[in-house]
N, C-alpha and C. Protein backbone atom coordinates (compact mmCIF):
# COMPACT_ATOMS: atom_id res chain seq x y z
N UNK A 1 -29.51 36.37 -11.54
CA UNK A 1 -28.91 36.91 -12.74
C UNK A 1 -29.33 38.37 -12.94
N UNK A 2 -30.76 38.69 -12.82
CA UNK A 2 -30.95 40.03 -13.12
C UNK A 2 -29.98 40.79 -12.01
N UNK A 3 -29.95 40.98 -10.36
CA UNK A 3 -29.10 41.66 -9.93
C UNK A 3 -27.43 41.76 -10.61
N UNK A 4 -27.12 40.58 -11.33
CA UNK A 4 -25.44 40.85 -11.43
C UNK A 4 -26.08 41.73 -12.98
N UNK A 5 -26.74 41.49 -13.55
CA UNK A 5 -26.64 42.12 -15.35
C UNK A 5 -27.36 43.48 -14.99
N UNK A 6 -27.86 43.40 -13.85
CA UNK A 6 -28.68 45.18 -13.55
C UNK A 6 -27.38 46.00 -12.88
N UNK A 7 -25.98 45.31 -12.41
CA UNK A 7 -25.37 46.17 -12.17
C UNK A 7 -24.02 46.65 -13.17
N UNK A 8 -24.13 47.38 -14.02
CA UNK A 8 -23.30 48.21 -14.82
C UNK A 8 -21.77 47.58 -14.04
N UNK A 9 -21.35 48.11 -13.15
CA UNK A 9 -19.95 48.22 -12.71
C UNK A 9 -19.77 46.55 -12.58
N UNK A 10 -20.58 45.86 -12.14
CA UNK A 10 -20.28 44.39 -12.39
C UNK A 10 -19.92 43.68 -13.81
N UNK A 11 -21.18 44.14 -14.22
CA UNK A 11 -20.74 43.44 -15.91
C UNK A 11 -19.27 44.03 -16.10
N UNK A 12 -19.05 45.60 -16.04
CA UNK A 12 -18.07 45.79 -16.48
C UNK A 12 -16.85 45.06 -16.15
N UNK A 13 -16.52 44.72 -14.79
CA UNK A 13 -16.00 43.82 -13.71
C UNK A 13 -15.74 43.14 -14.52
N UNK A 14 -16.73 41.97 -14.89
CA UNK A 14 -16.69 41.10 -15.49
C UNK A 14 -16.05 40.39 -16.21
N UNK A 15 -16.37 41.78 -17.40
CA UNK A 15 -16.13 41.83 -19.18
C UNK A 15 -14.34 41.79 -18.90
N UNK A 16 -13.84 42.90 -18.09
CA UNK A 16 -12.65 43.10 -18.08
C UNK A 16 -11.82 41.92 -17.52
N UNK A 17 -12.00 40.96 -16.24
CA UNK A 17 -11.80 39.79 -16.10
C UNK A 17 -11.76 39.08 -16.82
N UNK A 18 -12.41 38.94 -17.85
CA UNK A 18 -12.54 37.68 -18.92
C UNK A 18 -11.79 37.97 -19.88
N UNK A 19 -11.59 39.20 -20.47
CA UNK A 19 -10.95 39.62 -21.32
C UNK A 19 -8.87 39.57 -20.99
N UNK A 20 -9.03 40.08 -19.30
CA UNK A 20 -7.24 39.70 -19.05
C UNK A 20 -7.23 38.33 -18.97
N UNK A 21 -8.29 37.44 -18.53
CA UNK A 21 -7.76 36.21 -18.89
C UNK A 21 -7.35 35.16 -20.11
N UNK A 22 -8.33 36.16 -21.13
CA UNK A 22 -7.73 35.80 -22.74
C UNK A 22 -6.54 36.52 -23.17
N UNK A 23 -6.58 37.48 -22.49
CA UNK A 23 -5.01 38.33 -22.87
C UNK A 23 -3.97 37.06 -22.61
N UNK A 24 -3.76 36.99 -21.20
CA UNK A 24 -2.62 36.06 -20.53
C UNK A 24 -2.79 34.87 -21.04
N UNK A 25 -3.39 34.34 -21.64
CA UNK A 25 -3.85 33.02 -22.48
C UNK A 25 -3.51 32.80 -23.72
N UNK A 26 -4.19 33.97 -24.40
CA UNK A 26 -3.59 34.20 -25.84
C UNK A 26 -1.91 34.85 -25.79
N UNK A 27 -0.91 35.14 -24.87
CA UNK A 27 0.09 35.86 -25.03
C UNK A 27 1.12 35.25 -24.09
N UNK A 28 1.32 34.01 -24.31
CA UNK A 28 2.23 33.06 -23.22
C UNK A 28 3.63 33.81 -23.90
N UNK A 29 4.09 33.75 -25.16
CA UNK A 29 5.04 34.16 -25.72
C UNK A 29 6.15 35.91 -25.13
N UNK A 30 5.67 36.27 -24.87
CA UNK A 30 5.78 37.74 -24.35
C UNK A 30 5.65 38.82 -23.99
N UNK A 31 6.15 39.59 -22.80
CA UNK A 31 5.75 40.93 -22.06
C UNK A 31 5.44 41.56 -23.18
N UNK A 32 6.67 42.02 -23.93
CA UNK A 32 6.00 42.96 -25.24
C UNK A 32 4.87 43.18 -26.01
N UNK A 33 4.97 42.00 -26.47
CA UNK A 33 3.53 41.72 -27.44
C UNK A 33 2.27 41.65 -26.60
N UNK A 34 2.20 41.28 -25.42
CA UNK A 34 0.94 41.59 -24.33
C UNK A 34 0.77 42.88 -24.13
N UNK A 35 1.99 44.06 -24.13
CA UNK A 35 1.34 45.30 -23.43
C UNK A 35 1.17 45.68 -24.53
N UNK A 36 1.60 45.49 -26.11
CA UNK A 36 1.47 46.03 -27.04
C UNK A 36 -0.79 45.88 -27.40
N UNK A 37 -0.31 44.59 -27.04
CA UNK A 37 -1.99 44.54 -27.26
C UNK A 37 -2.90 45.22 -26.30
N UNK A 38 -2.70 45.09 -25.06
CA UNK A 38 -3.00 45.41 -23.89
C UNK A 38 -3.63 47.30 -24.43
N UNK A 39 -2.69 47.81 -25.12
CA UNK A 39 -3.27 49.05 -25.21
C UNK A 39 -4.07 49.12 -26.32
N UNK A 40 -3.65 48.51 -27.36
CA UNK A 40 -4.21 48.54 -28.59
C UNK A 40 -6.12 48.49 -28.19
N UNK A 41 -5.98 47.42 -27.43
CA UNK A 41 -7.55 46.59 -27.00
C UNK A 41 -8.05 48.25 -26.12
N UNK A 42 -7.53 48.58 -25.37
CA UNK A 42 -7.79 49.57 -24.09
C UNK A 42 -7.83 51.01 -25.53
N UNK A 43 -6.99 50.84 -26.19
CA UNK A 43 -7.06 52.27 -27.50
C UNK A 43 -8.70 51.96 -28.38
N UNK A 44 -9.02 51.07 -28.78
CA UNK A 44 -9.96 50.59 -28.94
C UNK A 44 -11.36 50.80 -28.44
N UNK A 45 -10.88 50.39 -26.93
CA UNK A 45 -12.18 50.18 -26.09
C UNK A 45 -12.86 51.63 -25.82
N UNK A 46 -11.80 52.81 -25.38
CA UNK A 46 -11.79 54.24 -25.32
C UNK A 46 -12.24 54.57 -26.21
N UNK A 47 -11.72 54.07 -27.69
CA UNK A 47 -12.01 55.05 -28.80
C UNK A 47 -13.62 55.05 -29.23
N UNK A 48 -13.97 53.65 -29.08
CA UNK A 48 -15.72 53.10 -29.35
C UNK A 48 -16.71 54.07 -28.10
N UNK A 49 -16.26 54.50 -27.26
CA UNK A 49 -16.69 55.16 -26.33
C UNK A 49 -17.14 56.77 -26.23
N UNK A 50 -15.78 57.37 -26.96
CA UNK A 50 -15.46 58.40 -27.27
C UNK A 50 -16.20 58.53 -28.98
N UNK A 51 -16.20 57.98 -30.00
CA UNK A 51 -16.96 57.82 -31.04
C UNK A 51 -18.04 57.65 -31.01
N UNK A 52 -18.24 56.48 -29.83
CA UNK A 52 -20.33 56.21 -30.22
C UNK A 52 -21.20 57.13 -29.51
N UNK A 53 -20.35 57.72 -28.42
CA UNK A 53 -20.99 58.95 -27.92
C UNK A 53 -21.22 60.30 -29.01
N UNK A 54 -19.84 60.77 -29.50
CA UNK A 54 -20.47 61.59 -30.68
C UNK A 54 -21.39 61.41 -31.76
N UNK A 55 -21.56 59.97 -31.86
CA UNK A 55 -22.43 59.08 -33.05
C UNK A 55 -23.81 59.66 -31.96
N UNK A 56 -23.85 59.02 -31.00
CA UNK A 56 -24.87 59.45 -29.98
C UNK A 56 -25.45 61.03 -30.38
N UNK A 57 -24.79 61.96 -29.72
CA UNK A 57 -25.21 62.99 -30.05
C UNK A 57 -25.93 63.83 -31.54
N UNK A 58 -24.66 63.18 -32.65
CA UNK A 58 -25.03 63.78 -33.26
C UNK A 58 -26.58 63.20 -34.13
N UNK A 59 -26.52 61.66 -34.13
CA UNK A 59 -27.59 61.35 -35.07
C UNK A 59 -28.28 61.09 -34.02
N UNK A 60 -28.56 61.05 -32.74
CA UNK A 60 -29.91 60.81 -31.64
C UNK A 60 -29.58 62.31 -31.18
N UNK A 61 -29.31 62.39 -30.18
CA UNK A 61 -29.66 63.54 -29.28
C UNK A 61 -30.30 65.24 -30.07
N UNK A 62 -29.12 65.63 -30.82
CA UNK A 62 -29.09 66.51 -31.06
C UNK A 62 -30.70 66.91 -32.11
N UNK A 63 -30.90 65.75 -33.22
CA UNK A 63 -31.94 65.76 -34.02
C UNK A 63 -33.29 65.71 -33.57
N UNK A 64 -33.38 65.00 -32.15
CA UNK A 64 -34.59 64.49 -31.83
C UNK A 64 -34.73 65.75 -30.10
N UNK A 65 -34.00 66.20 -30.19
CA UNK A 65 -33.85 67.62 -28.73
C UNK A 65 -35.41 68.84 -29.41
N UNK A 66 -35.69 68.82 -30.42
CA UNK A 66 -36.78 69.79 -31.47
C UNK A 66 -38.41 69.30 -30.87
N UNK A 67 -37.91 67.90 -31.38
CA UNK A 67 -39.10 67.15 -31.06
C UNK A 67 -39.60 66.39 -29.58
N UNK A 68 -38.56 66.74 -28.38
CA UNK A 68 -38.83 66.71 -27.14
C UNK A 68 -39.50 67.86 -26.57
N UNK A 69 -41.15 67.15 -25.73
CA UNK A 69 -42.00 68.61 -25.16
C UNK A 69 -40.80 68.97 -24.18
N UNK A 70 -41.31 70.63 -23.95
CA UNK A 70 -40.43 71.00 -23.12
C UNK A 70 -40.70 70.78 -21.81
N UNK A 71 -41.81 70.01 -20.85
CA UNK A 71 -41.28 69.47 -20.01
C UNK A 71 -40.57 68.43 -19.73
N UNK A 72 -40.14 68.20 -20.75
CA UNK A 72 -39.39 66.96 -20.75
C UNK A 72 -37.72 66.94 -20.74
N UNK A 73 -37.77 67.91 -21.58
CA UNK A 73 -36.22 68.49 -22.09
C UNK A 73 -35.17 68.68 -21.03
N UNK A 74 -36.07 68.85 -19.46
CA UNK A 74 -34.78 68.87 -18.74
C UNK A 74 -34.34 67.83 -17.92
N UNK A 75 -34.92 66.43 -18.40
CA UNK A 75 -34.24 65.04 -18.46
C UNK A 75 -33.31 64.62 -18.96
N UNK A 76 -33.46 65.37 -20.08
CA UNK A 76 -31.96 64.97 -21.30
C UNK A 76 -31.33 66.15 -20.89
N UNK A 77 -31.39 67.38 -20.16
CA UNK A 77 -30.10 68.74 -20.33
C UNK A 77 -29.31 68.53 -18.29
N UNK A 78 -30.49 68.09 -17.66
CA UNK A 78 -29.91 67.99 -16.53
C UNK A 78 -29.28 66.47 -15.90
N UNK A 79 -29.70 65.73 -16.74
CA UNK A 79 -29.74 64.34 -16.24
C UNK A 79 -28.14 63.04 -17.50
N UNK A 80 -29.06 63.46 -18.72
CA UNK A 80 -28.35 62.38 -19.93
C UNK A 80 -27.41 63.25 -19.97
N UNK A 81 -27.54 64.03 -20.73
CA UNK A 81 -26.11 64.78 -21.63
C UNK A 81 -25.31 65.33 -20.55
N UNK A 82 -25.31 66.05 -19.09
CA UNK A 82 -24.24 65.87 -18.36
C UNK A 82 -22.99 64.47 -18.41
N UNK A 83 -23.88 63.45 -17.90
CA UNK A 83 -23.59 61.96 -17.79
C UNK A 83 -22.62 61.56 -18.86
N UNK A 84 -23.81 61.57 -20.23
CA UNK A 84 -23.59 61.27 -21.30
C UNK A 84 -21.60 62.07 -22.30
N UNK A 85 -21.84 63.44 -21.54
CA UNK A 85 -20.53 64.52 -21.68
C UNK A 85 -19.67 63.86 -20.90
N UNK A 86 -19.63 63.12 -19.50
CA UNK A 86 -18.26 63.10 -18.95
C UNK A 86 -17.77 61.87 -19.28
N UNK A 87 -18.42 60.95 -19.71
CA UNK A 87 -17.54 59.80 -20.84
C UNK A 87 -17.01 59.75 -22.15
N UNK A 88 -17.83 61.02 -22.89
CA UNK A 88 -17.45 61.55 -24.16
C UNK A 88 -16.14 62.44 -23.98
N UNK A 89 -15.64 63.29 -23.36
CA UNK A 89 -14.62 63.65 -22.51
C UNK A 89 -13.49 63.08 -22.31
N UNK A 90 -13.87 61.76 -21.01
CA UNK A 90 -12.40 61.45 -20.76
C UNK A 90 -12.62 59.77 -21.94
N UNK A 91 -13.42 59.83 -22.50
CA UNK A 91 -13.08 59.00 -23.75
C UNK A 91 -12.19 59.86 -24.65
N UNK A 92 -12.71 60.71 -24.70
CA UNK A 92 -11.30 61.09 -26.04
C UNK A 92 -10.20 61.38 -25.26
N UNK A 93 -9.95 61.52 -23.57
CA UNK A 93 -8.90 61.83 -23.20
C UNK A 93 -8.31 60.41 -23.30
N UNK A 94 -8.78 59.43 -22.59
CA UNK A 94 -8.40 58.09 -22.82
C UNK A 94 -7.81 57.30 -24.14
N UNK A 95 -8.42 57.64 -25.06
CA UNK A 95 -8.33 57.34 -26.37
C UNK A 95 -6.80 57.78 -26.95
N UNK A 96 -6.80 59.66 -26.93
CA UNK A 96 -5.73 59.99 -27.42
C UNK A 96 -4.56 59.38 -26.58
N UNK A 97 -4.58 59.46 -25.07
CA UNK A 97 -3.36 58.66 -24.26
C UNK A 97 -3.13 57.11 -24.94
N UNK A 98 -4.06 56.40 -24.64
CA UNK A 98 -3.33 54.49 -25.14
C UNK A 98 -3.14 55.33 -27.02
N UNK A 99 -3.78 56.05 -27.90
CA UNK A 99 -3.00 55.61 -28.63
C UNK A 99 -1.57 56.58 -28.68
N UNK A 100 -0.92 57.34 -28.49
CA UNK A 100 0.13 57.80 -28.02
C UNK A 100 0.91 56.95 -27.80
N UNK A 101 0.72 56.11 -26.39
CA UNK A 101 1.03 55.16 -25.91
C UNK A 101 1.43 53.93 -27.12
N UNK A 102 1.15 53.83 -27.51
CA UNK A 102 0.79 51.96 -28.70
C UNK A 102 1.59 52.81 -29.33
N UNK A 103 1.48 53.97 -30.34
CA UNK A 103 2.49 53.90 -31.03
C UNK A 103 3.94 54.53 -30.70
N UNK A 104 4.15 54.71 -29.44
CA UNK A 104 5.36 55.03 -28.51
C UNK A 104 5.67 53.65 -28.44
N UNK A 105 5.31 52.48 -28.14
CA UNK A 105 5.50 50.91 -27.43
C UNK A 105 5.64 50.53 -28.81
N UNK A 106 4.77 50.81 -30.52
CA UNK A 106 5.36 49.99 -31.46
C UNK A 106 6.39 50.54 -32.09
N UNK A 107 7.30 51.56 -31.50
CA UNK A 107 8.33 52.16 -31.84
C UNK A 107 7.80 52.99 -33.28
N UNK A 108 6.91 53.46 -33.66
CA UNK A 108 6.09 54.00 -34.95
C UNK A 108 6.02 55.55 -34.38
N UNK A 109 6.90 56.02 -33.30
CA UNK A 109 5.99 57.74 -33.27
C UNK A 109 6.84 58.24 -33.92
N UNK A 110 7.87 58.48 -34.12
CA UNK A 110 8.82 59.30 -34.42
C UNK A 110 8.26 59.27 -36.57
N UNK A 111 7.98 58.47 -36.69
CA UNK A 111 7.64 57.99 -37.97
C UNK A 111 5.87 58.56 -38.51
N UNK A 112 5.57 58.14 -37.08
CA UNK A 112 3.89 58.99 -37.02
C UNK A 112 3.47 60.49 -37.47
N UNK A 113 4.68 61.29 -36.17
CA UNK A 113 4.16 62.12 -36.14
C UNK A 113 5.03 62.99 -37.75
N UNK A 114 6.51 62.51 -37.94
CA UNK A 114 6.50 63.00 -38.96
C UNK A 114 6.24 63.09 -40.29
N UNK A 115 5.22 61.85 -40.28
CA UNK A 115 4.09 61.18 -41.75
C UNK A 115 5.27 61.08 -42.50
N UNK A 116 6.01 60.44 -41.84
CA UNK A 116 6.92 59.34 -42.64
C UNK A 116 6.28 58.39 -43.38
N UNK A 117 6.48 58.23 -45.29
CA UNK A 117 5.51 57.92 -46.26
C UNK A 117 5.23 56.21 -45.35
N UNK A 118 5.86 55.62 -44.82
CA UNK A 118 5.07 54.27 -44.48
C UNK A 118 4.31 54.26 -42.94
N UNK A 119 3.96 55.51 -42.37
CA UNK A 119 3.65 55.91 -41.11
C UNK A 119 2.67 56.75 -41.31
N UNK A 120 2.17 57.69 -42.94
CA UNK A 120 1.63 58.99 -43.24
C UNK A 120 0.17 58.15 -42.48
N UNK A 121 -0.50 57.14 -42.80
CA UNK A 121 -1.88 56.94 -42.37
C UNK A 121 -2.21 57.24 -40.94
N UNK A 122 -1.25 56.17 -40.08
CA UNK A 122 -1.49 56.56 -38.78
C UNK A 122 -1.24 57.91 -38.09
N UNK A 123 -0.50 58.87 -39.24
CA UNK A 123 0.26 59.86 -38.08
C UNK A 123 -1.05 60.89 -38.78
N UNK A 124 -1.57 61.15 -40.05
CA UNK A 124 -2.82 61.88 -40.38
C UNK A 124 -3.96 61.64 -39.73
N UNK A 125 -4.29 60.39 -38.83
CA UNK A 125 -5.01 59.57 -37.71
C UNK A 125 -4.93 60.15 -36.56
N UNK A 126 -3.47 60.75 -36.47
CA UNK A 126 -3.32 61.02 -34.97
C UNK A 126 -3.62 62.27 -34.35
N UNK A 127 -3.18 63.24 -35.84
CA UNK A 127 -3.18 64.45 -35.84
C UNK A 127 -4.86 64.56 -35.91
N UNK A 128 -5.71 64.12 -36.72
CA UNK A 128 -7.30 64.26 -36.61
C UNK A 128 -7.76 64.16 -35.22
N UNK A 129 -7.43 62.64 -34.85
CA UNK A 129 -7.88 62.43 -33.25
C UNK A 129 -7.33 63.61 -32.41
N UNK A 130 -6.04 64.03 -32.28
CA UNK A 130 -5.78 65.60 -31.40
C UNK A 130 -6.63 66.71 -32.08
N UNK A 131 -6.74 67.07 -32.97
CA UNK A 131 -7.57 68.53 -33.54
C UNK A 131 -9.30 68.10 -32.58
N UNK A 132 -9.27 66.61 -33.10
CA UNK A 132 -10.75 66.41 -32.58
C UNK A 132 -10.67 66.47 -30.88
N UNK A 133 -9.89 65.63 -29.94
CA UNK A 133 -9.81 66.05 -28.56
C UNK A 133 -9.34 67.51 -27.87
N UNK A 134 -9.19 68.13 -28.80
CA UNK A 134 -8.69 69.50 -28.26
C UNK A 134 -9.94 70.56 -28.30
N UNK A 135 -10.70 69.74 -29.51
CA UNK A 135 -11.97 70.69 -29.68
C UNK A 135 -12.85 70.36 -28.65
N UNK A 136 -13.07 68.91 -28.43
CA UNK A 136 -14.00 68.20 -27.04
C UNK A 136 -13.52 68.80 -25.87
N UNK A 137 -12.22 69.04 -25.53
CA UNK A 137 -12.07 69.66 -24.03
C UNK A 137 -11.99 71.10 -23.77
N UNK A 138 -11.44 71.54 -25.17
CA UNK A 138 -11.77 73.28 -25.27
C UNK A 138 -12.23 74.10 -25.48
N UNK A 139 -13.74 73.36 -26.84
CA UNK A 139 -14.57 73.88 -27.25
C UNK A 139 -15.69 73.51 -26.93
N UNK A 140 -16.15 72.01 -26.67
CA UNK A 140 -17.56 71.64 -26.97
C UNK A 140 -17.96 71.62 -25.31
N UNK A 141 -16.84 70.67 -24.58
CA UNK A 141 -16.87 70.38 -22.92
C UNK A 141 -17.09 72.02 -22.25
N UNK A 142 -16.47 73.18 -22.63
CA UNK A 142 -17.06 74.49 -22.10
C UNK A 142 -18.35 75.00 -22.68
N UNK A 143 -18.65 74.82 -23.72
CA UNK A 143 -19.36 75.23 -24.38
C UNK A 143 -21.40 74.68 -23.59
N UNK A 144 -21.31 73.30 -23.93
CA UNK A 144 -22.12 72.33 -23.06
C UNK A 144 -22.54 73.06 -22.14
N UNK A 145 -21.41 72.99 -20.58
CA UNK A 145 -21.24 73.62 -19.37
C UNK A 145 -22.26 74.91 -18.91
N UNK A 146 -22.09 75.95 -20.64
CA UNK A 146 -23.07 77.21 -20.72
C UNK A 146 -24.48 76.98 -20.87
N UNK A 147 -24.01 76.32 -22.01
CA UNK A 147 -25.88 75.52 -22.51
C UNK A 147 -26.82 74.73 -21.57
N UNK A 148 -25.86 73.84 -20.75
CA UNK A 148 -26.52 72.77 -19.94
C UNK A 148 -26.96 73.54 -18.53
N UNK A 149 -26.55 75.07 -18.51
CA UNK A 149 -26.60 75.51 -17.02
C UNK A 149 -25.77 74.85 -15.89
N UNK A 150 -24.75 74.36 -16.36
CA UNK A 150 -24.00 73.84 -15.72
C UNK A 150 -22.83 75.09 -14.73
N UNK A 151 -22.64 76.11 -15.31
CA UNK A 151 -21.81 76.85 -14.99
C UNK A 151 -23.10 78.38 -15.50
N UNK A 152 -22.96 78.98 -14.61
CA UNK A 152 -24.24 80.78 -14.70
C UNK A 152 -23.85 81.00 -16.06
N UNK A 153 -24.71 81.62 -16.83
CA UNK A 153 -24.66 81.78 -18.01
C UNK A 153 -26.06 82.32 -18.14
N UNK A 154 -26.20 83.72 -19.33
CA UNK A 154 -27.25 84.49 -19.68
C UNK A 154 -27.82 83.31 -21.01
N UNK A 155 -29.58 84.01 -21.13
CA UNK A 155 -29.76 83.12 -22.36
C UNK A 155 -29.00 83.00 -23.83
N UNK A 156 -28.87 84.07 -23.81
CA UNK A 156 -28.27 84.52 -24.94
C UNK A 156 -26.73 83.66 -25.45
N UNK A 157 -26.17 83.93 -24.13
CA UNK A 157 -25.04 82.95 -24.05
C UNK A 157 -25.28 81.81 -24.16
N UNK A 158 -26.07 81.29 -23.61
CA UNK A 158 -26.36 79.57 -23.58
C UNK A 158 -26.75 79.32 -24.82
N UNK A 159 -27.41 79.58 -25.46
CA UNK A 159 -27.76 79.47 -26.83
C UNK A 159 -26.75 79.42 -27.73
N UNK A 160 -26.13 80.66 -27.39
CA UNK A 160 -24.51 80.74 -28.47
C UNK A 160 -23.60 79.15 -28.58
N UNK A 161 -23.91 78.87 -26.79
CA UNK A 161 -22.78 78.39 -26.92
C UNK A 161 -22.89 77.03 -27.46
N UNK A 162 -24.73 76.51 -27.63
CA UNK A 162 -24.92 75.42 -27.74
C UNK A 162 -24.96 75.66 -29.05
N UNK A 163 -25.18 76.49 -29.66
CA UNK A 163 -25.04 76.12 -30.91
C UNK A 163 -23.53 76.28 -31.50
N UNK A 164 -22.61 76.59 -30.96
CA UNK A 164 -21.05 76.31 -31.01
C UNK A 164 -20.78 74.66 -30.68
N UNK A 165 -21.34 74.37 -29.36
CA UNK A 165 -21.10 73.30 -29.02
C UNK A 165 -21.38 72.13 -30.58
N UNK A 166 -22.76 72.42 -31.01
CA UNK A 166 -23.20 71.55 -32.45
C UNK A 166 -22.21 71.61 -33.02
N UNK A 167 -21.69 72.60 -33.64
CA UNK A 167 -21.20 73.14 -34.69
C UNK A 167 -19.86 72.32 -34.72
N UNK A 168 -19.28 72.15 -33.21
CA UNK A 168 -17.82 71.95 -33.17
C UNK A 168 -17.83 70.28 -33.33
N UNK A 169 -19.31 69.88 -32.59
CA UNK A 169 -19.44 68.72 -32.74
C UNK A 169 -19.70 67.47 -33.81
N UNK A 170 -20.19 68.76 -34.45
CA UNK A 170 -20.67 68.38 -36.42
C UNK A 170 -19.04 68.28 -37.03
N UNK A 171 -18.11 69.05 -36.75
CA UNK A 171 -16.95 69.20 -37.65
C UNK A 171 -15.74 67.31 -36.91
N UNK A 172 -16.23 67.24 -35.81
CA UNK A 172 -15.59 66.13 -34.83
C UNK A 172 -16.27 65.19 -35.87
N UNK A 173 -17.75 64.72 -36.08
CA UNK A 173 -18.08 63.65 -36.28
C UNK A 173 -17.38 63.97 -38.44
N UNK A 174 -17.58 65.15 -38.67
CA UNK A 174 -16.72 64.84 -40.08
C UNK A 174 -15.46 64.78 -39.90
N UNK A 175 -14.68 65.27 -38.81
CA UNK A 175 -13.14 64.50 -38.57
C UNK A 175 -13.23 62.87 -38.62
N UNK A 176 -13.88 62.69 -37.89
CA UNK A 176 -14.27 61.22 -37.49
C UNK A 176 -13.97 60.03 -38.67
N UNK A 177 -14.45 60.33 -39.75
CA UNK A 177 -14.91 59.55 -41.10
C UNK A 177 -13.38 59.46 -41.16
N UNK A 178 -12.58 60.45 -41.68
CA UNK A 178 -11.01 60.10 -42.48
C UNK A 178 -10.01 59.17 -41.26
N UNK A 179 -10.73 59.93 -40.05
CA UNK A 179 -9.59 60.01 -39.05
C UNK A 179 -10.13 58.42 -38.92
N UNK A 180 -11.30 57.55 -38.85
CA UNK A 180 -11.46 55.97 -38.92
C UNK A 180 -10.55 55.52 -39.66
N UNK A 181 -10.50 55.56 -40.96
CA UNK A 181 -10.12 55.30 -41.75
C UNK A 181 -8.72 55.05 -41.73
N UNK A 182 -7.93 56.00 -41.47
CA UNK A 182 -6.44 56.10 -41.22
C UNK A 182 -6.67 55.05 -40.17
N UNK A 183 -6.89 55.17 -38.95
CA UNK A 183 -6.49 53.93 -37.94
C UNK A 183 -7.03 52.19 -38.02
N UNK A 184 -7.65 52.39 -39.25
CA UNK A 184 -7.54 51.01 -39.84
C UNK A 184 -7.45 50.46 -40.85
N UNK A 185 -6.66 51.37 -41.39
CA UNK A 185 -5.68 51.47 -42.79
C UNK A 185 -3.96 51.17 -42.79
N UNK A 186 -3.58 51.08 -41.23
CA UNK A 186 -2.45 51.60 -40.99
C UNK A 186 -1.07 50.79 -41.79
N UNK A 187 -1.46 48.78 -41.75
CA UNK A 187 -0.74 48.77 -43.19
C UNK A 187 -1.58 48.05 -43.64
C-alpha cells in the first residue's frame, strides 16, 4: 500500500478511474447530461487547484517567506514555488477553458457573457475568473520568472517584480471572494 499511496500519478490514476466509473453509472440516461457534468466536475477539479494554490501562496507562502533563514529560502524559490507556479498557471488555464466550455454545452454563453438579468451571476463569474487568469499568465507567471531567477534579471528588478507579483496576487485572491460566489450562486 505505501508504494501505490507514495505514488502521486497513481492515486491520481486512481481517483480519476473511480470517478469515470461513477460518471457512467450515475448517467445511463444521456450523452448530454454526462459531458455536461463531465466538465462541470473537470471545471471544478481545475478551479480547486488554481484557487488553493493562490490560497497557498497568499496565506502560507508569501507570510511565512520573512520568517524563513536565508539558507533555507532557496528551497521554497528554487524548488516549491517554481513547481508550486506551474499548476497555479495551467490551473487557471484549465479552469477558464472547462468553464467556457460548460457554459457553451449549457447553452448559457450568449446569456453569460451579455449578463443577461437571469445569467448576470455567472457571466460577472466569468468575467472575474478572465481579469484573474490574464493577470496569472501576464502579470504574476512573468513577474515570478524575475523574482525566482528563473529568467536573468538585476536585483533591483527581481524585487520589483516580486513585489508586483504579491500585489497582483493579493488583488486575484480579492477577485476570488465575489468571483466564488457568483459560480455558486448561479440559480
Amino acid at each position: 500500500m505505501d508504494k501505490l499511496l507514495g505514488n502521486l500519478h497513481a492515486v491520481l490514476a486512481i481517483g480519476f478511474v473511480l470517478a469515470l466509473g461513477i460518471m457512467f453509472a450515475a448517467f445511463p440516461q444521456g450523452a448530454e447530461l454526462m459531458w455536461s457534468g463531465v466538465l462541470q466536475w473537470l471545471h471544478v477539479f481545475f478551479g480547486i487547484t488554481w484557487i488553493g494554490l493562490l490560497y497557498y501562496f497568499n496565506f502560507v507562502q508569501i507570510p511565512t517567506m520573512p520568517a524563513i533563514p536565508a539558507d533555507l529560502k532557496p528551497g521554497v524559490s528554487k524548488f516549491i514555488a517554481p513547481k508550486a507556479l506551474f499548476f497555479f498557471r495551467w490551473g487557471a488555464a484549465l479552469t477558464v477553458l472547462t468553464g467556457l466550455l460548460l457554459v457553451y454545452v449549457n447553452g448559457d454563453a450568449h446569456a453569460a457573457f451579455t449578463l443577461a438579468e437571469d445569467r448576470r451571476l455567472i457571466g460577472i463569474g466569468m468575467y472575474l475568473a478572465l481579469i484573474m487568469a490574464f493577470n496569472v499568465w501576464f502579470i504574476i507567471w512573468p513577474a515570478q520568472q524575475k523574482a525566482l531567477g528563473l529568467v536573468p534579471a538585476e536585483d533591483a528588478v527581481k524585487a520589483k517584480a516580486a513585489k508586483t507579483a504579491m500585489m497582483t496576487s493579493r488583488i486575484n485572491t480579492m477577485l476570488s471572494i465575489p468571483m466564488l460566489f457568483c459560480m455558486t450562486n448561479m440559480h
